[in-house]
Protein backbone atom coordinates (compact mmCIF):
# COMPACT_ATOMS: atom_id res chain seq x y z
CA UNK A 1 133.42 108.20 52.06
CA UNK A 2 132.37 111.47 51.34
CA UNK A 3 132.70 114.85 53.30
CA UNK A 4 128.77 114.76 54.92
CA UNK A 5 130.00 110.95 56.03
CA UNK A 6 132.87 112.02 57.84
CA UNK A 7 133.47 113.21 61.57
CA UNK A 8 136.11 116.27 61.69
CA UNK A 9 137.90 117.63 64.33
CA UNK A 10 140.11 120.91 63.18
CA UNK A 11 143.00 121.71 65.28
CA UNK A 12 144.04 125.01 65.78
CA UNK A 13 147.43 126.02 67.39
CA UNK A 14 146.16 128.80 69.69
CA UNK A 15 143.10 131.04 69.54
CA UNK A 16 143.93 134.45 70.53
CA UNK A 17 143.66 137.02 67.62
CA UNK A 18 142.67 137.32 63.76
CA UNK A 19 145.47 136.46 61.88
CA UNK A 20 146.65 135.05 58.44
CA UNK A 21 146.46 131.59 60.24
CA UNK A 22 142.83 132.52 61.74
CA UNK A 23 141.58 133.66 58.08
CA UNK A 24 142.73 129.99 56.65
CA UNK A 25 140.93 128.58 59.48
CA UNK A 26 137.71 130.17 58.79
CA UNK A 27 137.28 128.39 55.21
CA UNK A 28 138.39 125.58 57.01
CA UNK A 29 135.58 125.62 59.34
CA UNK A 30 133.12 126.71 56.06
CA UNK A 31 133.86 123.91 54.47
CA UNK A 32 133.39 122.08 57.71
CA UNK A 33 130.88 123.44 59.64
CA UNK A 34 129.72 120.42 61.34
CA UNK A 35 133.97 120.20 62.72
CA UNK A 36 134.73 120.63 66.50
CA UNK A 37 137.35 122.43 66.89
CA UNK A 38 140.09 122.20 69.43
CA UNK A 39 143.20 124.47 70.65
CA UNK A 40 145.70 124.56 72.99
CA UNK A 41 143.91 128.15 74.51
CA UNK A 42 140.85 130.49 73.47
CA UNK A 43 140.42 133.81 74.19
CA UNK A 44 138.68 135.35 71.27
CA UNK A 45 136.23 138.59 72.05
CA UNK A 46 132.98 137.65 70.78
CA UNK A 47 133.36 139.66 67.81
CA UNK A 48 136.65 137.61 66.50
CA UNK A 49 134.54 134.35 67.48
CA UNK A 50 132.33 135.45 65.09
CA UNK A 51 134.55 136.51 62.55
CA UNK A 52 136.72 133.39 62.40
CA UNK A 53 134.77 130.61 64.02
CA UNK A 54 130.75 131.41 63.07
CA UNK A 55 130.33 131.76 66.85
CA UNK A 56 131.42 128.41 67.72
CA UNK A 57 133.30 127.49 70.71
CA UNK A 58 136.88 125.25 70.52
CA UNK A 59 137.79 122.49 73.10
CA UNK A 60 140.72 123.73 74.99
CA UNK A 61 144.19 121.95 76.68
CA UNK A 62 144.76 122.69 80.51
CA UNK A 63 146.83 125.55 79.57
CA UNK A 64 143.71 127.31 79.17
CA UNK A 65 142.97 126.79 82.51
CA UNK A 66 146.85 127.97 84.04
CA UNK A 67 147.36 131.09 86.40
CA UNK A 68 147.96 133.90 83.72
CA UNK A 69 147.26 131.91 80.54
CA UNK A 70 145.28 134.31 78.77
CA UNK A 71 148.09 136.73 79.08
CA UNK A 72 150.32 135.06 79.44
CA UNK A 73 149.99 131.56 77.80
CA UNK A 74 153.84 131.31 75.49
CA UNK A 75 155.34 131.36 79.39
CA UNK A 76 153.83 127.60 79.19
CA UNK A 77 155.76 126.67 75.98
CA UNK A 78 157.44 123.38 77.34
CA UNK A 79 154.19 122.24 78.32
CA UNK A 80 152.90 122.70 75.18
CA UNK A 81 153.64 119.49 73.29
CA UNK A 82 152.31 117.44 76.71
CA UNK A 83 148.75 119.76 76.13
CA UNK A 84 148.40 119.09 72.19
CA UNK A 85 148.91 115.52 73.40
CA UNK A 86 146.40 115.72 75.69
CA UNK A 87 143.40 116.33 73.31
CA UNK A 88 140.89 113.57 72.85
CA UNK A 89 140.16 113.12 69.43
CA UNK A 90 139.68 109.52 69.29
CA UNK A 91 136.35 110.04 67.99
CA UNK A 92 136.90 111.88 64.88
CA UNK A 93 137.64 110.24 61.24
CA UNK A 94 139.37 112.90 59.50
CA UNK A 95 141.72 115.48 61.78
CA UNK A 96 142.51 118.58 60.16
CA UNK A 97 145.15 120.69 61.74
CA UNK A 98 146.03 124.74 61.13
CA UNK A 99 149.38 124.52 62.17
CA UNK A 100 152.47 126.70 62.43
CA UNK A 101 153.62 124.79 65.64
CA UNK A 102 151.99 122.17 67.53
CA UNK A 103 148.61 121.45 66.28
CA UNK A 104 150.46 118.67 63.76
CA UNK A 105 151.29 116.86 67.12
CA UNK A 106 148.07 116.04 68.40
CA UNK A 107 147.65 111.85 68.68
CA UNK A 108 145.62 109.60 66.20
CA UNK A 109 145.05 106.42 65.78
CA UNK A 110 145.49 104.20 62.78
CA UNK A 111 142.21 104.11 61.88
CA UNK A 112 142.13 107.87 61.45
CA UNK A 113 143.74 110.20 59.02
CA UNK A 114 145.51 113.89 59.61
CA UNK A 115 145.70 116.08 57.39
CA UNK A 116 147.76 119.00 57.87
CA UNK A 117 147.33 122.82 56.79
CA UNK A 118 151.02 123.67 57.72
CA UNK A 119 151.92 127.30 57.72
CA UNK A 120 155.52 126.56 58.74
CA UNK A 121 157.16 124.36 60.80
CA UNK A 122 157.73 125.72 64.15
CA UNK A 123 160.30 128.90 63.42
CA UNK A 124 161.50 129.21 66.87
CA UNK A 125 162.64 125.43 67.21
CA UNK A 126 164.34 125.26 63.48
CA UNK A 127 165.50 128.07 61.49
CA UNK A 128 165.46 131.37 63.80
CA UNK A 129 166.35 129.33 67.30
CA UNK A 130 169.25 131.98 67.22
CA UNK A 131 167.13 134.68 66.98
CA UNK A 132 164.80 133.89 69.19
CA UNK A 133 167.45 133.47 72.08
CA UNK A 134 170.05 136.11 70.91
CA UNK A 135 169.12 138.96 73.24
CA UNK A 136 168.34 136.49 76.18
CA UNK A 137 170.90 136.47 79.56
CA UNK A 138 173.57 133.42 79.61
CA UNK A 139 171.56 131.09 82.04
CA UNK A 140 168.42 131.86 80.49
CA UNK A 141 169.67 131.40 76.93
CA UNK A 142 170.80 127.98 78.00
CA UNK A 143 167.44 127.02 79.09
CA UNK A 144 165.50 128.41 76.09
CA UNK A 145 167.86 126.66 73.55
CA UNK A 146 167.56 123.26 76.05
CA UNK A 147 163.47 123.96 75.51
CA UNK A 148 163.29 124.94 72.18
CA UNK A 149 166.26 122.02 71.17
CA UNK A 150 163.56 119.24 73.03
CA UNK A 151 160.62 120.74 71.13
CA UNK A 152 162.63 120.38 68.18
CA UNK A 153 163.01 116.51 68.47
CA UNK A 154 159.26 116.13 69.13
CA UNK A 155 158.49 118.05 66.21
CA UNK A 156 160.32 115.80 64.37
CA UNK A 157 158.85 112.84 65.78
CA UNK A 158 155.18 113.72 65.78
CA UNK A 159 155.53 114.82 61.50
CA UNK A 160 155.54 111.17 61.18
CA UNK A 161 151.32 111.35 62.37
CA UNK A 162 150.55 113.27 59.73
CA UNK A 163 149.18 111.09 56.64
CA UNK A 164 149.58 114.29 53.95
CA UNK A 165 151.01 117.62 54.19
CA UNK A 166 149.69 120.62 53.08
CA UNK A 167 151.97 124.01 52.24
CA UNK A 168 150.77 127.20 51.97
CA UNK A 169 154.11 128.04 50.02
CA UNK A 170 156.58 126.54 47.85
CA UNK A 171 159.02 128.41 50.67
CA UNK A 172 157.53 126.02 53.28
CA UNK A 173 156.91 122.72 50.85
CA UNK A 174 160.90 123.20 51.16
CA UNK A 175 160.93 123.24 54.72
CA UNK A 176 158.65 119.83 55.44
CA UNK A 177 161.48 118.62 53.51
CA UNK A 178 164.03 119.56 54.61
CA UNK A 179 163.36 119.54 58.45
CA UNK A 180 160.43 116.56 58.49
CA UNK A 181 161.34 114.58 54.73
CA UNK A 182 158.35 114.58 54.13
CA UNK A 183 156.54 115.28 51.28
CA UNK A 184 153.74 117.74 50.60
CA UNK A 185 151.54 119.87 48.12
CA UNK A 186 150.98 123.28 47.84
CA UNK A 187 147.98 125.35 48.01
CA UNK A 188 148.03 128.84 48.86
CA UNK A 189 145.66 130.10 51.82
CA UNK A 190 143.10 131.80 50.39
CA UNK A 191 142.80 136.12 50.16
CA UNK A 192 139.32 138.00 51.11
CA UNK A 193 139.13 139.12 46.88
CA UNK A 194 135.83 140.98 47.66
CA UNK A 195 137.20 143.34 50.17
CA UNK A 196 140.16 144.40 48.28
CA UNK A 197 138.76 145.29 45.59
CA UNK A 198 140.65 146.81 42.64
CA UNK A 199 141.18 150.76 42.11
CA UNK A 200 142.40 151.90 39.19
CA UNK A 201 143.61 155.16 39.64
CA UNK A 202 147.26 155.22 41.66
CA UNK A 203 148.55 158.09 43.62
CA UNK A 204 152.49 159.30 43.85
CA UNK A 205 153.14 156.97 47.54
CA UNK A 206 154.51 153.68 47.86
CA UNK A 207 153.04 151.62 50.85
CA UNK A 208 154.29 148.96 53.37
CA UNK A 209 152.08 147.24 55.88
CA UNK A 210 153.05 145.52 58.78
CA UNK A 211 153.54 144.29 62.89
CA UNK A 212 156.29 146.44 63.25
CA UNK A 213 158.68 144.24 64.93
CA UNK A 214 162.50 143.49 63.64
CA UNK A 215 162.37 140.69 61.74
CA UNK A 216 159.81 142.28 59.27
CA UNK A 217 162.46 144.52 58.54
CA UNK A 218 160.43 147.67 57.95
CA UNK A 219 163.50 149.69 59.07
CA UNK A 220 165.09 148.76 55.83
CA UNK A 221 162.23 150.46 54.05
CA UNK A 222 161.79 153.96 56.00
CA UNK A 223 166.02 154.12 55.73
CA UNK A 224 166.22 153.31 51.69
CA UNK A 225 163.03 156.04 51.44
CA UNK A 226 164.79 158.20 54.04
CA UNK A 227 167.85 158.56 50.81
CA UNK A 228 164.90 159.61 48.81
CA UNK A 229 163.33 162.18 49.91
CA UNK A 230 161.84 162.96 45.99
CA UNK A 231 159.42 159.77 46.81
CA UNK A 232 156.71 159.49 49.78
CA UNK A 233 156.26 156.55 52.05
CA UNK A 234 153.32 155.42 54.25
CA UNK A 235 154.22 153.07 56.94
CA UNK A 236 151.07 151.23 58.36
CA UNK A 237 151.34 148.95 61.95
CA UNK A 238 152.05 148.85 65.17
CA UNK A 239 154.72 146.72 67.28
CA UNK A 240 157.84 147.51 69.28
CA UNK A 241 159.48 149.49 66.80
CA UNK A 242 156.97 152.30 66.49
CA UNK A 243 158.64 155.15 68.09
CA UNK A 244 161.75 154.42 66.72
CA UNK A 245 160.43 154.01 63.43
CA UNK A 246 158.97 157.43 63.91
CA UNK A 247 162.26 158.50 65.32
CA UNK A 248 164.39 158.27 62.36
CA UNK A 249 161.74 158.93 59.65
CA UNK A 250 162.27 161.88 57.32
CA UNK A 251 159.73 164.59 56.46
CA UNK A 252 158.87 162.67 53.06
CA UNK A 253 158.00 158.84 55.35
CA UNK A 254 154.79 159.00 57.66
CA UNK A 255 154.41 156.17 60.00
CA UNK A 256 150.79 155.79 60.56
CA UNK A 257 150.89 153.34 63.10
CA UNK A 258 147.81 151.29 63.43
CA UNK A 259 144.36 151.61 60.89
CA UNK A 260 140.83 149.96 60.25
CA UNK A 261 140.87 147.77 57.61
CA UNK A 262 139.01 150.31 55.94
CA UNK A 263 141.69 152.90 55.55
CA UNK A 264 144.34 150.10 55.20
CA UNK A 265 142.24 148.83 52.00
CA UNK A 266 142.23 152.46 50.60
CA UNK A 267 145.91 153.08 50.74
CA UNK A 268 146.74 149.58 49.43
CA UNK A 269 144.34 150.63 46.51
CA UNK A 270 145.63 153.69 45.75
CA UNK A 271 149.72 153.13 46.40
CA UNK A 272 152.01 153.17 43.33
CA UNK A 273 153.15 150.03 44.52
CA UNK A 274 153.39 148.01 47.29
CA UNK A 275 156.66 147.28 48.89
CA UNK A 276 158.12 144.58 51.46
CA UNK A 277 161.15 143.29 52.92
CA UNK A 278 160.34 140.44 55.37
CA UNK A 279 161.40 136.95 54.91
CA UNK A 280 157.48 135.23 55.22
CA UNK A 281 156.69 131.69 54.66
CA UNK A 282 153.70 133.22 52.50
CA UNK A 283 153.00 136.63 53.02
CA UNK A 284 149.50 137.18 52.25
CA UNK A 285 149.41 141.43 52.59
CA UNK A 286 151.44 141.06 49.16
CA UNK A 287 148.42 138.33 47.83
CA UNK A 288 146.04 141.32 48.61
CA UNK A 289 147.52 144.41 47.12
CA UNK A 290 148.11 142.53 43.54
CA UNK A 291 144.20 141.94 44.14
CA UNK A 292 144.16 145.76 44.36
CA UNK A 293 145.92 146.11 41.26
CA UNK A 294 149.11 147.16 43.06
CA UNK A 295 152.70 146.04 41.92
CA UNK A 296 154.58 144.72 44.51
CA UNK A 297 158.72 145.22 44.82
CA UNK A 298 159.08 142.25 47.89
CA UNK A 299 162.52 140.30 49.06
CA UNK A 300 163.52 137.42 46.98
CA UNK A 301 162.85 134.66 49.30
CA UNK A 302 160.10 133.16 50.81
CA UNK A 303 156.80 133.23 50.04
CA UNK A 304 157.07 136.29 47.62
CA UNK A 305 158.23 134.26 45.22
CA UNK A 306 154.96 132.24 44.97
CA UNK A 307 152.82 136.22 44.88
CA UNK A 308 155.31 138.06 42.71
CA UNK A 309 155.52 137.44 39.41
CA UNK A 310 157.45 138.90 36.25
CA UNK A 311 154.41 141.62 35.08
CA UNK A 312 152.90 142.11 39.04
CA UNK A 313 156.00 143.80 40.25
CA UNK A 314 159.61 143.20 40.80
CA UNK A 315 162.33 141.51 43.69
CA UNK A 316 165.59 142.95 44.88
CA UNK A 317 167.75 140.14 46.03
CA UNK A 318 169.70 141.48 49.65
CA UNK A 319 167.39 142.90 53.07
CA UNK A 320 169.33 146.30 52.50
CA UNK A 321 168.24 150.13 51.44
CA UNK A 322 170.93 150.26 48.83
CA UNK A 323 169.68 147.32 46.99
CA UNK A 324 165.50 148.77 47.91
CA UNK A 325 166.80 151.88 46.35
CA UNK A 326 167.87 150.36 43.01
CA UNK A 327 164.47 148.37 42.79
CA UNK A 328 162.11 151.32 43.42
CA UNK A 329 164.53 152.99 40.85
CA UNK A 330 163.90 149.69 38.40
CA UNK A 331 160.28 149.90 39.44
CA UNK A 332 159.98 153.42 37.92
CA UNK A 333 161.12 152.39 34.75
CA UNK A 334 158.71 150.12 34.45
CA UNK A 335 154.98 150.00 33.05
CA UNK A 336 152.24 147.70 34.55
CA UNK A 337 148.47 146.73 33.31
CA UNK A 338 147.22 147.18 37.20
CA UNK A 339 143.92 145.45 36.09
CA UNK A 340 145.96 142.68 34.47
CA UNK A 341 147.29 142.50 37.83
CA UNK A 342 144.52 142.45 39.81
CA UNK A 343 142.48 139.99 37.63
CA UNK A 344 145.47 137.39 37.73
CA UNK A 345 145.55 137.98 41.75
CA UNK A 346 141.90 137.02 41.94
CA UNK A 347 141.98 133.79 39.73
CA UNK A 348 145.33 132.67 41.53
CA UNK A 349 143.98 133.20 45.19
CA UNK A 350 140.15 132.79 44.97
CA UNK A 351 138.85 131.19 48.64
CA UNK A 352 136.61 128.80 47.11
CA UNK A 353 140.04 127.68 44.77
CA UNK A 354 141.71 126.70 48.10
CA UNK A 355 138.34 124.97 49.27
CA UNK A 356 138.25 123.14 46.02
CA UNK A 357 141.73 122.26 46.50
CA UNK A 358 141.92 120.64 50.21
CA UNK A 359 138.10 119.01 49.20
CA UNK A 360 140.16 117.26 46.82
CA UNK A 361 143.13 116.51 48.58
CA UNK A 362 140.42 115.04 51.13
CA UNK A 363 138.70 112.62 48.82
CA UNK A 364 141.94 111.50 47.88
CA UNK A 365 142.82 110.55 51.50
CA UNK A 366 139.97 108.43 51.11
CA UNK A 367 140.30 107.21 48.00
């Protein structure tokens, strides 16, 4: 059966902004263009409609259609695996789902097979259900971790609908493991190469780029650059922690807060390296400034340790500004062949590699 034979429906966990997610979608949808897409809630402008989907419209779940949903859709999070449920696609061969939470769960029957993108599996329900729920009231707490416990066991359950998984990170591979045993491959989601594009000449400012919200850890950063004040840091991203980011900052850190993707491109081009403390099941920002020719110093877990390798920058092992401080230190010891860098970024994380790659996987399903 080959892919013009075959009816697709592409399942996307929530439609609501341009993301990492939303970017893996949109070759998803290029390589599909014929798919219907469905999702538990859109609210794309037209301009992000355009961007991600080619103007095409998704199928929604009744949360769509909830008082508040489109600002207030997560308050509907039990109802969530009931939705995904919900959706009709009973008249689809192949389902491919984006998923980072319940877009895996959707229903099939035996006749059809689901392939699954997975970003992670849900966060909130696994690995960080204590972090989620840490800052919540006593009553409350006991009904999110009663929620989030239940969502758990169906997101156990429903991995078993899934005919092959797909990881966007060794990190995450790990995690269908470990949380679903299951079994998957890994193919990393794909990086715009053509808009960052790489710059040879590097200025005397490290970079970090982010949502600035705590478990990114971007505090870590402006306090290790805050002991030293010999080296300049630019901060770019909004979030919660703005103002107190801005707050403690010393003279030699500016916090930018938000930018175009114009500007952000220039100072990822430009920075002496880039640098990164979050714990990310992939972490594309670090994919795109070793496109830019830009070493990356990044946390030694997670997805960074699929980007970073041995000649495009360097790890330090603890989320902490003492052990930050010794790797920009180790950094600036160091020499690095930025367009060796850049040119092994490109081949590694090439869109039409990742097309090639779930094509494949496809045909194999079929095979």
């Amino acid at each position: 059966m080959g892919k013009k034979d075959i009816k697709v429906a592409i399942v996307h966990d929530w439609l609501v902004t341009e993301g990492g997610a939303e970017r893996v979608l949109n070759r998803l949808v290029r390589l599909f263009p014929r798919a219907d897409i469905f999702s538990l809630v859109d609210f794309l402008n037209e301009k992000e409609r355009e961007n991600i989907l080619f103007g095409k419209r998704s199928t929604t779940s009744f949360i769509q259609y909830l008082p508040l949903a489109k600002r207030h859709f997560r308050h509907y999070l039990p109802l969530f695996p009931l939705a995904i449920e919900r959706l009709d696609l009973s008249g689809y061969d192949l389902i491919l789902s984006s998923s980072w939470a319940f877009a895996k769960g959707v229903r099939k029957k035996p006749t059809q097979k689901h392939l699954c993108y997975c970003h992670t599996p849900i966060r909130y329900a696994w690995d960080m259900m204590e972090e989620y729920t840490a800052n919540l009231s006593w009553p409350k707490r006991a009904i999110v971790r009663y929620v989030l416990q239940r969502i758990r066991q169906w997101d156990k359950a429903t991995s078993q609908r899934v005919d092959r998984f797909v990881a966007n990170s060794q990190f995450v591979a790990d995690r269908i493991k470990n949380y679903y045993h299951k079994k998957s491959l890994v193919v990393h989601p794909p990086v715009e190469i053509e808009k960052f594009s790489f710059w040879p000449k590097k200025k005397e400012f490290y970079l970090t780029l982010s949502r600035l919200v705590p478990y990114k850890k971007t505090q870590i950063i402006v306090e290790a650059f805050n002991q030293m004040p010999d080296k300049k840091l630019i901060v770019i991203g909004d979030g919660p922690e703005f103002k107190r980011l801005r707050t403690i900052a010393k003279r030699n850190v500016e916090i930018m807060g938000y930018q175009p993707q114009k500007v952000v491109v220039e100072y990822m081009q430009r920075a002496k390296a880039f640098v990164y403390a979050a714990l990310e099941d992939f972490g594309i920002v670090m994919a795109e400034a070793l496109c830019c020719g830009t070493p990356v110093i990044a946390y030694a877990q997670g997805g960074a340790k699929d980007i970073v390798e041995a000649d495009s920058g360097l790890f330090f092992h603890s989320q902490t500004p003492q052990a930050l401080i010794k790797a920009v230190r180790d950094f600036e010891g160091r020499v690095f062949d930025h367009h060796a860098i850049s040119q092994r970024a490109r081949e590694r994380f090439d869109p039409t590699l990742f097309e090639q790659r779930i094509l494949q996987i496809v045909e194999e399903l079929y095979g």
